[in-house]
N, C-alpha and C. Protein backbone atom coordinates (compact mmCIF):
# COMPACT_ATOMS: atom_id res chain seq x y z
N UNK A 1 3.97 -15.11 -23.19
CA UNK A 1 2.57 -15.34 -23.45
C UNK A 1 1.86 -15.73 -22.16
N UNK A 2 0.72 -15.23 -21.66
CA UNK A 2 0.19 -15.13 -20.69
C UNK A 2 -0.84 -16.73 -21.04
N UNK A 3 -0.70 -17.61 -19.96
CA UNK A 3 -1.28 -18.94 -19.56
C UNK A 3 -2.68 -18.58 -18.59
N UNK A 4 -4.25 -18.46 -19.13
CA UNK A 4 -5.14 -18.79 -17.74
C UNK A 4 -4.91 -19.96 -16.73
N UNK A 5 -4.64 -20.61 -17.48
CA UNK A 5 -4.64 -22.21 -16.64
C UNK A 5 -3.26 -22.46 -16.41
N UNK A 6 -3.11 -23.02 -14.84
CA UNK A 6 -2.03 -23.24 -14.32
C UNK A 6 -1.17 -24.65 -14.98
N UNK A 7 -0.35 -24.30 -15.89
CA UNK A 7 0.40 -26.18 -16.41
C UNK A 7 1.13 -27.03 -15.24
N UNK A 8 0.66 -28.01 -14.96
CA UNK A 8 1.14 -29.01 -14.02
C UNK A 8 2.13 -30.07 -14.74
N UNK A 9 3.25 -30.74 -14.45
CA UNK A 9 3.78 -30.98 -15.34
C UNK A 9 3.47 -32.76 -14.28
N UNK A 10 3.17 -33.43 -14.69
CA UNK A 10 3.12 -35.16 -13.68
C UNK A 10 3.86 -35.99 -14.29
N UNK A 11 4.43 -36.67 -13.51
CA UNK A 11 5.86 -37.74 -13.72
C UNK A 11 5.63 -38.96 -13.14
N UNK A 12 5.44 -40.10 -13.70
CA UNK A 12 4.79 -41.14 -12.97
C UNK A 12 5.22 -42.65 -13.84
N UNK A 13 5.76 -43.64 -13.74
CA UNK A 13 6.49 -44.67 -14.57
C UNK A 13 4.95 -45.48 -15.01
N UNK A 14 4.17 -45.75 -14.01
CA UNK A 14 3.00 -46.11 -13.92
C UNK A 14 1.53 -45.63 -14.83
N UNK A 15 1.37 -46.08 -16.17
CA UNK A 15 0.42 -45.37 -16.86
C UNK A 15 -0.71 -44.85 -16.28
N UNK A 16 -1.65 -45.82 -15.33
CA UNK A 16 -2.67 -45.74 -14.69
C UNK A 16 -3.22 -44.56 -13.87
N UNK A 17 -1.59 -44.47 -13.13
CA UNK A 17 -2.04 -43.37 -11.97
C UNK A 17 -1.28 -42.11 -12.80
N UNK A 18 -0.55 -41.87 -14.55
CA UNK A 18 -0.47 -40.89 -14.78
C UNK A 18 -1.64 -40.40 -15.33
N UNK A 19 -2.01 -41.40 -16.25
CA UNK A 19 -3.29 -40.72 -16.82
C UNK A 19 -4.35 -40.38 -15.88
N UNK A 20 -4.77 -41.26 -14.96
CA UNK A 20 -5.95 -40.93 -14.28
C UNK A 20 -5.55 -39.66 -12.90
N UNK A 21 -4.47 -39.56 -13.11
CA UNK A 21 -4.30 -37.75 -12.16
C UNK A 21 -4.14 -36.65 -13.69
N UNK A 22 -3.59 -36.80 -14.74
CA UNK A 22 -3.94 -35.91 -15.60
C UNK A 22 -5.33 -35.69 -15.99
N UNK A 23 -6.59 -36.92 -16.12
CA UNK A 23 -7.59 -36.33 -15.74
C UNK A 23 -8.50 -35.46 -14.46
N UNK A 24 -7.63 -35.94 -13.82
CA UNK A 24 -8.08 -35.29 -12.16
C UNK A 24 -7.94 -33.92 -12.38
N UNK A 25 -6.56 -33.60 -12.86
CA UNK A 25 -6.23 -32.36 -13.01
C UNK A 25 -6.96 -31.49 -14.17
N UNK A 26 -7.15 -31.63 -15.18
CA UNK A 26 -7.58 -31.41 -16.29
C UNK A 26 -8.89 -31.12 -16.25
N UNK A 27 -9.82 -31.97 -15.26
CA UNK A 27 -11.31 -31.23 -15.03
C UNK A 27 -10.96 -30.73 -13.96
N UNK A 28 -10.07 -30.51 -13.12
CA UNK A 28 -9.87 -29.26 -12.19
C UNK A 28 -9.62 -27.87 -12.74
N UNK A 29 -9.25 -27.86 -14.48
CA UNK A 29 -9.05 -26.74 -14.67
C UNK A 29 -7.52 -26.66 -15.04
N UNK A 30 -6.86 -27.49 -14.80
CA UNK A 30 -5.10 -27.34 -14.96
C UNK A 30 -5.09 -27.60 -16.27
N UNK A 31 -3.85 -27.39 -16.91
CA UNK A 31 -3.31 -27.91 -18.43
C UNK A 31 -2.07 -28.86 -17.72
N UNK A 32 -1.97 -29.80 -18.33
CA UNK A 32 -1.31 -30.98 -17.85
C UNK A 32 -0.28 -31.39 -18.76
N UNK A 33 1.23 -31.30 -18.72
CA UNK A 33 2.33 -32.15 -19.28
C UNK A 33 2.00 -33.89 -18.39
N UNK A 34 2.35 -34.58 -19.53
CA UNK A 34 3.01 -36.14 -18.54
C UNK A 34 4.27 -36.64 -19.34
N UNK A 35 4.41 -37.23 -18.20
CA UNK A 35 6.32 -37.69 -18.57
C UNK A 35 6.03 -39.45 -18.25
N UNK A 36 6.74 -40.31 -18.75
CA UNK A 36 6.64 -41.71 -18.11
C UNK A 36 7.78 -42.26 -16.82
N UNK A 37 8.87 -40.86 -17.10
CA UNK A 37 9.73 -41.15 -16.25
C UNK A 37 10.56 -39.91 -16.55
N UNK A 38 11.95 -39.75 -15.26
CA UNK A 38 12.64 -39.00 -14.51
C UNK A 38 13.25 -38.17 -15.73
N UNK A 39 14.01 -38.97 -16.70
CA UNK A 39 14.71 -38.52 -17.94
C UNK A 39 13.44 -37.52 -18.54
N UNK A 40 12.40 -37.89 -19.20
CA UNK A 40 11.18 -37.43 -19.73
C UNK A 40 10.77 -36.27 -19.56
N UNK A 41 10.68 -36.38 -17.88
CA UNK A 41 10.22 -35.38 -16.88
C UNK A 41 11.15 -34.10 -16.77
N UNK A 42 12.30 -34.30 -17.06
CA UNK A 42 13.14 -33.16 -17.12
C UNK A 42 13.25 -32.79 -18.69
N UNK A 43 13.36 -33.43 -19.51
CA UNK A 43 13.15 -33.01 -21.19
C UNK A 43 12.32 -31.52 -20.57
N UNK A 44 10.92 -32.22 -20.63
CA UNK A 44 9.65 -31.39 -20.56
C UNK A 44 9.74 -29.84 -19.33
N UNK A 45 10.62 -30.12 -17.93
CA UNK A 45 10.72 -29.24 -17.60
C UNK A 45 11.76 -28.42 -18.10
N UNK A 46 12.57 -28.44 -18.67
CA UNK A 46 13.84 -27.35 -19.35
C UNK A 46 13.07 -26.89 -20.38
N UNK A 47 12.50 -27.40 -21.26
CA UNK A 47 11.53 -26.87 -22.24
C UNK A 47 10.14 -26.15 -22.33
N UNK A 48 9.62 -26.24 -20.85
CA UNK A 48 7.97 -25.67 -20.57
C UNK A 48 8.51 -25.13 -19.67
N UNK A 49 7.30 -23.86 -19.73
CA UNK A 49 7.12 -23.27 -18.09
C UNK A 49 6.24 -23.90 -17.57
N UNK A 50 6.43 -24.49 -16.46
CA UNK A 50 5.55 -24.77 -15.65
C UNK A 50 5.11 -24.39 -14.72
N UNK A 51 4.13 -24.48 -13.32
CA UNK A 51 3.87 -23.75 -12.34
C UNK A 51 3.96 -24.63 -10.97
N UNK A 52 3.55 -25.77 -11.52
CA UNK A 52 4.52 -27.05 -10.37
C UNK A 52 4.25 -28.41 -10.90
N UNK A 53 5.37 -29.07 -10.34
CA UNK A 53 5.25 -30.80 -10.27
C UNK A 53 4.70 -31.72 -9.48
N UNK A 54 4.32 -32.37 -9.86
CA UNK A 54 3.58 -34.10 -9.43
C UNK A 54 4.39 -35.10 -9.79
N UNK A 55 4.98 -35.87 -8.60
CA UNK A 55 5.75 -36.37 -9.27
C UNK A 55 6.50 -37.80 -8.50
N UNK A 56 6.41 -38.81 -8.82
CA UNK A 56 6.24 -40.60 -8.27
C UNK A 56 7.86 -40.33 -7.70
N UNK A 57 7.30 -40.74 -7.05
CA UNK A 57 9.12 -41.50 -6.08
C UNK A 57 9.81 -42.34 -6.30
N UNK A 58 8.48 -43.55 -6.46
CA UNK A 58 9.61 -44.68 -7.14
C UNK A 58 9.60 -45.08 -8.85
N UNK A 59 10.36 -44.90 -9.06
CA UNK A 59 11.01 -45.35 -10.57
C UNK A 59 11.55 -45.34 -11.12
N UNK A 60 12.06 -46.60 -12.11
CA UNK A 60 13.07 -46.89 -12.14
C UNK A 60 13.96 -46.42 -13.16
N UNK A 61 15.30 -46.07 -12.92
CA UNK A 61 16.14 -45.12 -13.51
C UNK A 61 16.39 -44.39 -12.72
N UNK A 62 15.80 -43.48 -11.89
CA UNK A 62 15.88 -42.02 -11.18
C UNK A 62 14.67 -42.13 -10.83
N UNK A 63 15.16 -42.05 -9.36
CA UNK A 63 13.90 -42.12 -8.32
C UNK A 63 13.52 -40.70 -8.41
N UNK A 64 12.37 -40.53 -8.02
CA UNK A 64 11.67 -38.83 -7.91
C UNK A 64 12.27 -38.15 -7.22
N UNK A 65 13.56 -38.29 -6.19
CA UNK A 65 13.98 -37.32 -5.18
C UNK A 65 15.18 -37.01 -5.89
N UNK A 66 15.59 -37.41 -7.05
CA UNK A 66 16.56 -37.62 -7.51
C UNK A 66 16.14 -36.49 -8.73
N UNK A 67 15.07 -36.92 -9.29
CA UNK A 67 14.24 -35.60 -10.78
C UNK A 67 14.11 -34.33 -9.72
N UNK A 68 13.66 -34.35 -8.30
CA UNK A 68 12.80 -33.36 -7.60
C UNK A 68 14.49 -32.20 -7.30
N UNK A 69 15.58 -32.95 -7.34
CA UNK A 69 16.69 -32.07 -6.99
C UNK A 69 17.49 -31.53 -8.07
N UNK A 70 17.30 -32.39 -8.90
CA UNK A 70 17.30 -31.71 -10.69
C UNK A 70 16.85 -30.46 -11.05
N UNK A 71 15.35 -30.55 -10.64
CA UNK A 71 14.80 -29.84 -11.22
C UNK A 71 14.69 -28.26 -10.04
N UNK A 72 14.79 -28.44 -9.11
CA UNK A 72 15.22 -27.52 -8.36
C UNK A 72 16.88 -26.84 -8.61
N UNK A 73 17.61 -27.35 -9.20
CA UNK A 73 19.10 -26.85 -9.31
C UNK A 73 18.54 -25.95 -10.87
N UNK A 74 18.00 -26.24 -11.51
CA UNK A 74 17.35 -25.70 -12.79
C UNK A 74 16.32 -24.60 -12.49
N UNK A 75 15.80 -24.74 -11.67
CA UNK A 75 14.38 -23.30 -11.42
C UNK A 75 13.73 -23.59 -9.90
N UNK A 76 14.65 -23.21 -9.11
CA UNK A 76 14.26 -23.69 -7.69
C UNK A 76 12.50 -22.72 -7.16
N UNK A 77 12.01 -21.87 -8.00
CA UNK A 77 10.66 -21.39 -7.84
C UNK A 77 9.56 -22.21 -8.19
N UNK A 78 9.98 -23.27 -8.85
CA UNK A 78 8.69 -24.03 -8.84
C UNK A 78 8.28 -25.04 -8.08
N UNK A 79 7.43 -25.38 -7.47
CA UNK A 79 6.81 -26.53 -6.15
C UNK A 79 6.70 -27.62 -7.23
N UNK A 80 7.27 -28.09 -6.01
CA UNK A 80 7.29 -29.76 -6.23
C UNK A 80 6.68 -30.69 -5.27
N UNK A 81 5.42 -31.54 -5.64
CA UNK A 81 4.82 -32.29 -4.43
C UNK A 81 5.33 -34.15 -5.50
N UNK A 82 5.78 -34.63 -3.88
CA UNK A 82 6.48 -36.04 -4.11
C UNK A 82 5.60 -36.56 -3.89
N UNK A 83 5.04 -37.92 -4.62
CA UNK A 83 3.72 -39.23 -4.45
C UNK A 83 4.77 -40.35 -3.99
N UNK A 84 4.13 -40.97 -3.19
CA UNK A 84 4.87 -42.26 -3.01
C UNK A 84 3.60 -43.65 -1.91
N UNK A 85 3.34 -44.46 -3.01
CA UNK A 85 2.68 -45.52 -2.31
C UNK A 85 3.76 -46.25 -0.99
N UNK A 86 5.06 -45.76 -1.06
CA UNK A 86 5.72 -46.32 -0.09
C UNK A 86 6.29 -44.89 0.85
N UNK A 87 5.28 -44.97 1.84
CA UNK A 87 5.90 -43.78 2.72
C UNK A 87 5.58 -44.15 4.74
N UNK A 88 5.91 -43.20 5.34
CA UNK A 88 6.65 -42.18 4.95
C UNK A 88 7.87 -42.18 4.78
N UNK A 89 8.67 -41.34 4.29
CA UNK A 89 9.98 -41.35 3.30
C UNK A 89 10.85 -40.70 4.90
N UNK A 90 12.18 -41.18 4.24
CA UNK A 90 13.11 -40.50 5.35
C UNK A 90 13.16 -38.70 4.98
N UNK A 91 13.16 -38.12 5.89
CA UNK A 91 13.44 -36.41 5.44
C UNK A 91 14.98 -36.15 4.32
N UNK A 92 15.67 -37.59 4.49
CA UNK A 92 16.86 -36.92 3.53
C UNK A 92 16.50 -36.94 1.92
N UNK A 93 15.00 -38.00 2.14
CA UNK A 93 14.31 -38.17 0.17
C UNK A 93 13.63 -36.70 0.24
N UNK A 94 13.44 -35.85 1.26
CA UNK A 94 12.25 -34.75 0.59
C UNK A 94 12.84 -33.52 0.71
N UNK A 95 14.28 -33.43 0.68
CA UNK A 95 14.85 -32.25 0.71
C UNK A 95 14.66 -31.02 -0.24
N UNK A 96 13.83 -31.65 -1.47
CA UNK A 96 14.46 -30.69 -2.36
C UNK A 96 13.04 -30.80 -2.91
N UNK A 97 11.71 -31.36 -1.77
CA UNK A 97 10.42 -30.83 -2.56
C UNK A 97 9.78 -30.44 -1.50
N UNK A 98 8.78 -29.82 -2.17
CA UNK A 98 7.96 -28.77 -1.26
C UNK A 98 6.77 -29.45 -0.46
N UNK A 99 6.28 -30.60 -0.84
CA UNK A 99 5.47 -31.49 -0.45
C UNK A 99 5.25 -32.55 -0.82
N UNK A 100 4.93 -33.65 0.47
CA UNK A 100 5.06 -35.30 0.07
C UNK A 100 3.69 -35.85 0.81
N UNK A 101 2.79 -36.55 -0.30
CA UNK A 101 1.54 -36.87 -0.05
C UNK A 101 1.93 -38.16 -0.47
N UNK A 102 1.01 -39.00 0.25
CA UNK A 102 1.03 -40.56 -0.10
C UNK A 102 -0.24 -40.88 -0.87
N UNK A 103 -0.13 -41.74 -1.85
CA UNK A 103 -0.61 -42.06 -3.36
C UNK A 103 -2.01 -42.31 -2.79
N UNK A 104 -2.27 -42.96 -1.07
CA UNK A 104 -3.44 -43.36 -0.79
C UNK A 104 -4.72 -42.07 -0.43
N UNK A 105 -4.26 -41.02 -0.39
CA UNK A 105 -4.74 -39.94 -0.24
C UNK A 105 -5.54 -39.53 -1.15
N UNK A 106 -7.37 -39.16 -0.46
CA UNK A 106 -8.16 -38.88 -1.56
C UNK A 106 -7.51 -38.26 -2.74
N UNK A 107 -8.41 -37.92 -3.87
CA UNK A 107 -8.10 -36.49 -5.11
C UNK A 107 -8.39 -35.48 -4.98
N UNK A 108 -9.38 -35.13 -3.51
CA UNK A 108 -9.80 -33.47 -2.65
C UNK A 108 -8.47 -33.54 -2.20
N UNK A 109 -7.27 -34.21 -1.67
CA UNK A 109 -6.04 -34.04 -0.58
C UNK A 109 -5.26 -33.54 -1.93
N UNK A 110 -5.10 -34.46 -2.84
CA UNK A 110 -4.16 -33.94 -3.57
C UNK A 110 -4.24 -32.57 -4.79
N UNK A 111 -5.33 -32.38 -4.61
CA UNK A 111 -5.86 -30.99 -5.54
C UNK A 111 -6.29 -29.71 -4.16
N UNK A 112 -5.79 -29.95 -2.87
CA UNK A 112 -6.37 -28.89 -2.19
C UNK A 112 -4.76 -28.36 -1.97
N UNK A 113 -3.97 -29.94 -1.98
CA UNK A 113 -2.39 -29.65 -1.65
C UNK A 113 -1.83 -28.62 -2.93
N UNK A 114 -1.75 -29.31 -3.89
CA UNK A 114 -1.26 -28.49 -4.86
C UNK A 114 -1.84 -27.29 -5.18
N UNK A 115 -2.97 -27.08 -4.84
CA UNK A 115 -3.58 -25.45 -4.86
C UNK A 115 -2.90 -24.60 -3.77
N UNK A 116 -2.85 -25.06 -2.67
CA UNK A 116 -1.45 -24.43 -1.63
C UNK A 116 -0.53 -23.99 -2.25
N UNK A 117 0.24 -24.94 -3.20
CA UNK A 117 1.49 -24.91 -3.38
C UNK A 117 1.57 -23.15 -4.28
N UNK A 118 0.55 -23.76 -5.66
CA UNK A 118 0.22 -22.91 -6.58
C UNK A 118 0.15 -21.46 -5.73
N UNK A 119 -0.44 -21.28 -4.65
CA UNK A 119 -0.92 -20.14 -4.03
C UNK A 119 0.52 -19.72 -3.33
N UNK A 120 1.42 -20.64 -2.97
CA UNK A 120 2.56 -20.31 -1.97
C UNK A 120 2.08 -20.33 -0.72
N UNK A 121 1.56 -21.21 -0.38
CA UNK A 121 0.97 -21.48 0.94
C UNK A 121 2.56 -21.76 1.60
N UNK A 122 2.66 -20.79 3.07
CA UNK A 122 3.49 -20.84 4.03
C UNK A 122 3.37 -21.30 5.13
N UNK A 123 3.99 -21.31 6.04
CA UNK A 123 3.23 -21.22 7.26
C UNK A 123 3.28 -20.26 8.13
N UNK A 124 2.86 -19.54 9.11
CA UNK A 124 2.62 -18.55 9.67
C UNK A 124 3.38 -18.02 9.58
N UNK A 125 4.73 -18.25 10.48
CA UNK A 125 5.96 -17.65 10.46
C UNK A 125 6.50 -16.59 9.48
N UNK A 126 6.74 -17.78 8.17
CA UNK A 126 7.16 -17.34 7.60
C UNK A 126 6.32 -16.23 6.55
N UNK A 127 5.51 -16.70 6.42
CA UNK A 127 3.93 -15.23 5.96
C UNK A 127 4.01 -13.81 6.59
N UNK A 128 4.04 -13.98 8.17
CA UNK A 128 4.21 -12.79 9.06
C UNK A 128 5.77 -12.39 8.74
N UNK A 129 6.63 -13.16 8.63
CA UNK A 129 7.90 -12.60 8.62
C UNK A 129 8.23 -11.75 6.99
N UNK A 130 7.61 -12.08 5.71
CA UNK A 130 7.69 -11.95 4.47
C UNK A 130 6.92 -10.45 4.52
N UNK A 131 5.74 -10.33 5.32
CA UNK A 131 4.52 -9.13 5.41
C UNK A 131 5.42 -8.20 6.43
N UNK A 132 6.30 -8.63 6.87
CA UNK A 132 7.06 -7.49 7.70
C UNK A 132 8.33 -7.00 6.88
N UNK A 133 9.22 -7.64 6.10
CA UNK A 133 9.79 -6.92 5.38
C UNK A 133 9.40 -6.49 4.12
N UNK A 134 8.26 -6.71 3.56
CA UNK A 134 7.71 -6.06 2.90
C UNK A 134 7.86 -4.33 3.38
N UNK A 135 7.33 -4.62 4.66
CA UNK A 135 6.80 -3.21 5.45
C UNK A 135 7.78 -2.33 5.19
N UNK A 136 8.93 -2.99 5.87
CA UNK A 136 10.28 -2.28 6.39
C UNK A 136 11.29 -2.21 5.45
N UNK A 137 10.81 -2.46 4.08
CA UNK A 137 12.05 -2.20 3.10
C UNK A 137 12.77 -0.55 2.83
N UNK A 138 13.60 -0.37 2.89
CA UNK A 138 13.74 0.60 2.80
C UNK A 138 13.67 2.09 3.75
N UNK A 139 13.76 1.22 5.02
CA UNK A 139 13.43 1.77 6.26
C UNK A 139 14.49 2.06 7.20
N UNK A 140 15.53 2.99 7.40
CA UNK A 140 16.39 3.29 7.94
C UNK A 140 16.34 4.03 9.60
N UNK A 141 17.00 3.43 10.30
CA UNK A 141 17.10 3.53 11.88
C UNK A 141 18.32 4.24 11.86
């Protein structure tokens, strides 16, 4: 079944900052899952399609780098952006997400980020390198 609106799925132990980014999102146009935590958050992703995650670092049970590598061993195509009021994080917490914004960051940072994600925003390299074997598939020397 074909979705207009992109489902964001947000994971956050913290009621405040789940609900008030599911509204962020929600008059942005997204359809919004929320989870209260890590266990929750994976229920909901094995069971929905989603198109990417939002999703707290710290909390307790299973920290977010901990749901973010879960849920990548389960459907490694979907982006995952990590929140954390305590950053920046060592590179061995963000291995397994696609982006890590800190909680203090306007709601233009975090809705321009996740529209990247949504889009597959790359970086050069790898854009030019993807547009070249596109080219050359099937191209014998």
């Amino acid at each position: 079944m074909f979705r207009a609106k992109a489902r964001i799925l947000c994971i956050d132990d913290h009621w405040n900052g789940l609900i008030g980014r599911k509204m962020l999102l929600e008059q942005s146009g997204y359809e919004v899952l929320e989870a209260s935590g890590g266990d929750e958050g994976l229920k909901l992703f094995r069971s929905h399609a989603v198109d990417a995650v939002v999703l707290d670092y710290q909390m307790p049970g299973m920290s977010g780098d901990v749901v973010a590598a879960k849920m990548k061993r389960i459907n490694a195509h979907v982006p995952i952006m990590l929140l954390s009021a305590y950053g920046p994080l060592p590179k061995s917490k963000l291995s397994s997400v696609d982006k890590f914004l800190s909680k203090s960051q306007p709601p233009k940072i975090l809705l321009s980020t996740l529209q990247g994600l949504l889009n597959g925003d790359k970086p050069f390299f790898y854009r030019w390198l993807d547009h070249w074997k596109s080219r050359n598939q099937g191209v014998t020397h």
